[in-house]
C-alpha atoms as a PDB file:
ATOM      1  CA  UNK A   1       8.593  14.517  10.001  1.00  0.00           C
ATOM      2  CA  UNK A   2       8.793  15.382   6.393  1.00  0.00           C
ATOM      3  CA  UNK A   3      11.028  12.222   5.299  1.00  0.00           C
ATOM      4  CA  UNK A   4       8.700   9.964   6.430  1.00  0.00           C
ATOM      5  CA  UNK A   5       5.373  12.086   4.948  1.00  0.00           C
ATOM      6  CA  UNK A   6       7.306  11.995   1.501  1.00  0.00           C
ATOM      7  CA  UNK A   7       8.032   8.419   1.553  1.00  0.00           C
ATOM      8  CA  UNK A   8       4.466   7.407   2.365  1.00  0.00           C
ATOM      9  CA  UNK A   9       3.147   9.453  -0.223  1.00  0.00           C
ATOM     10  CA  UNK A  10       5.525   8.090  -2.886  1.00  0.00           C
ATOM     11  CA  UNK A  11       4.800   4.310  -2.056  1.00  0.00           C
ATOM     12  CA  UNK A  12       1.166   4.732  -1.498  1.00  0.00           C
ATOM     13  CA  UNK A  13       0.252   7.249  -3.612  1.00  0.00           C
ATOM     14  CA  UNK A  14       2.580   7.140  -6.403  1.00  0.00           C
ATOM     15  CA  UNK A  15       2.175   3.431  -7.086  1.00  0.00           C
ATOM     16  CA  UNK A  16      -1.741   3.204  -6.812  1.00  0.00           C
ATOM     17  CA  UNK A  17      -1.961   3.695 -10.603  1.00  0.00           C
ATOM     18  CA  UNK A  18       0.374   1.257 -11.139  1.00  0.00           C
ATOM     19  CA  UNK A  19      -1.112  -1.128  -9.325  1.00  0.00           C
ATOM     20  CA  UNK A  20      -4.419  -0.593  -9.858  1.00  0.00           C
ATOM     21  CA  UNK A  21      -3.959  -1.133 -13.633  1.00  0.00           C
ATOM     22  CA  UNK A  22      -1.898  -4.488 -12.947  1.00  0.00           C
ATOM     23  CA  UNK A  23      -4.402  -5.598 -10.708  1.00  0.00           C
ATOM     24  CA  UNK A  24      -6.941  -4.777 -13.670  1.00  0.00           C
ATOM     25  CA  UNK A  25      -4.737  -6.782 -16.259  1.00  0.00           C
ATOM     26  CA  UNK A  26      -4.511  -9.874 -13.574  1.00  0.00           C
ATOM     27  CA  UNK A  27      -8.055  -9.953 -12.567  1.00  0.00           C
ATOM     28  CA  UNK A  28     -10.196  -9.534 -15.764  1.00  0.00           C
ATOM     29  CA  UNK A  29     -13.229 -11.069 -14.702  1.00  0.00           C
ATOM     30  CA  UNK A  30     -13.536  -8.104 -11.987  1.00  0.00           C
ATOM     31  CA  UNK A  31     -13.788  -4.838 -13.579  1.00  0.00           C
ATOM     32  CA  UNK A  32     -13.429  -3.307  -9.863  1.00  0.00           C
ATOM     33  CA  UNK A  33      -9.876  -5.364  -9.207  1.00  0.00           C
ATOM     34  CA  UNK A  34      -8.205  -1.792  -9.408  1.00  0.00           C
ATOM     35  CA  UNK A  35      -9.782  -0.618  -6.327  1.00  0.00           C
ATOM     36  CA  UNK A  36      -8.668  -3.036  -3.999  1.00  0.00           C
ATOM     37  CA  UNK A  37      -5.363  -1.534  -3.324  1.00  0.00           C
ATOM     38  CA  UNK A  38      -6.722   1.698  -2.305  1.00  0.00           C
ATOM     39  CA  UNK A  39      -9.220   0.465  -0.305  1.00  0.00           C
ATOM     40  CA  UNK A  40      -6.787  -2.204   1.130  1.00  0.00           C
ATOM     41  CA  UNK A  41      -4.349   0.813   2.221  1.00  0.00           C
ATOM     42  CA  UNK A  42      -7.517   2.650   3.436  1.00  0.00           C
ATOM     43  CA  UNK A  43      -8.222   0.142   5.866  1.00  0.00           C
ATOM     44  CA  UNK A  44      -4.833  -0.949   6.856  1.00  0.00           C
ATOM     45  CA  UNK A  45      -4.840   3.119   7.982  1.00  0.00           C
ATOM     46  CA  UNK A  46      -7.669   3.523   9.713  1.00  0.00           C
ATOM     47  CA  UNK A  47      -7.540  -0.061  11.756  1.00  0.00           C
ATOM     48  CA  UNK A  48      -3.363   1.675  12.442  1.00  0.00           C
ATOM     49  CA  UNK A  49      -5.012   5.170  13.651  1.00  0.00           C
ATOM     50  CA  UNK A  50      -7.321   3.660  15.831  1.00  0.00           C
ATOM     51  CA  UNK A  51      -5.561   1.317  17.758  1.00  0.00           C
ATOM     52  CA  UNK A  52      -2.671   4.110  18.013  1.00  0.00           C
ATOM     53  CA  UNK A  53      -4.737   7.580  18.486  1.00  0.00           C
ATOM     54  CA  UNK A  54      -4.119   8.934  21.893  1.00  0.00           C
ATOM     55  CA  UNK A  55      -6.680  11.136  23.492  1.00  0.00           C
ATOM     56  CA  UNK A  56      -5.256  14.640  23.602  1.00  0.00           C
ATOM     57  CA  UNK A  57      -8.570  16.583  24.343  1.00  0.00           C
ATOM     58  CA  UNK A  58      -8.502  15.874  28.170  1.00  0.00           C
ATOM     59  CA  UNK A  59      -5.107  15.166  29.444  1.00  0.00           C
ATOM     60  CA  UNK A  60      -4.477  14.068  32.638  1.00  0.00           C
ATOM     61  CA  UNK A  61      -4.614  17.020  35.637  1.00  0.00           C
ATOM     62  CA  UNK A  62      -1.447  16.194  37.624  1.00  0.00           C
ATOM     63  CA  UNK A  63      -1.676  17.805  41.011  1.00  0.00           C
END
């Protein structure tokens, strides 16, 4: 479970300066360009946890 923590926060979170500031050198009319990305990823995660998320507070009572 750790490999696949690591590697998300490396893509995700190491890039997003990177891209932010190319997105801010491509898009210079838009002086919020940068945040795209991060909300972009935002979204793609929650829209991924909610179809996904199980409910785990009242399991099923097998007799």
């Amino acid at each position: 479970m750790s490999l696949p923590y690591h590697i998300g926060n490396g893509v995700f979170g190491g890039l997003t300066p990177f891209i932010a500031t190319l997105l801010t050198t491509i898009y210079t009319n838009d002086k919020l360009a940068g945040l795209m990305y991060p909300i972009i990823v935002a979204a793609l995660c929650l829209v991924i946890g909610t179809l996904y998320i199980q409910n785990k507070i009242d399991p099923p009572i097998e007799a």
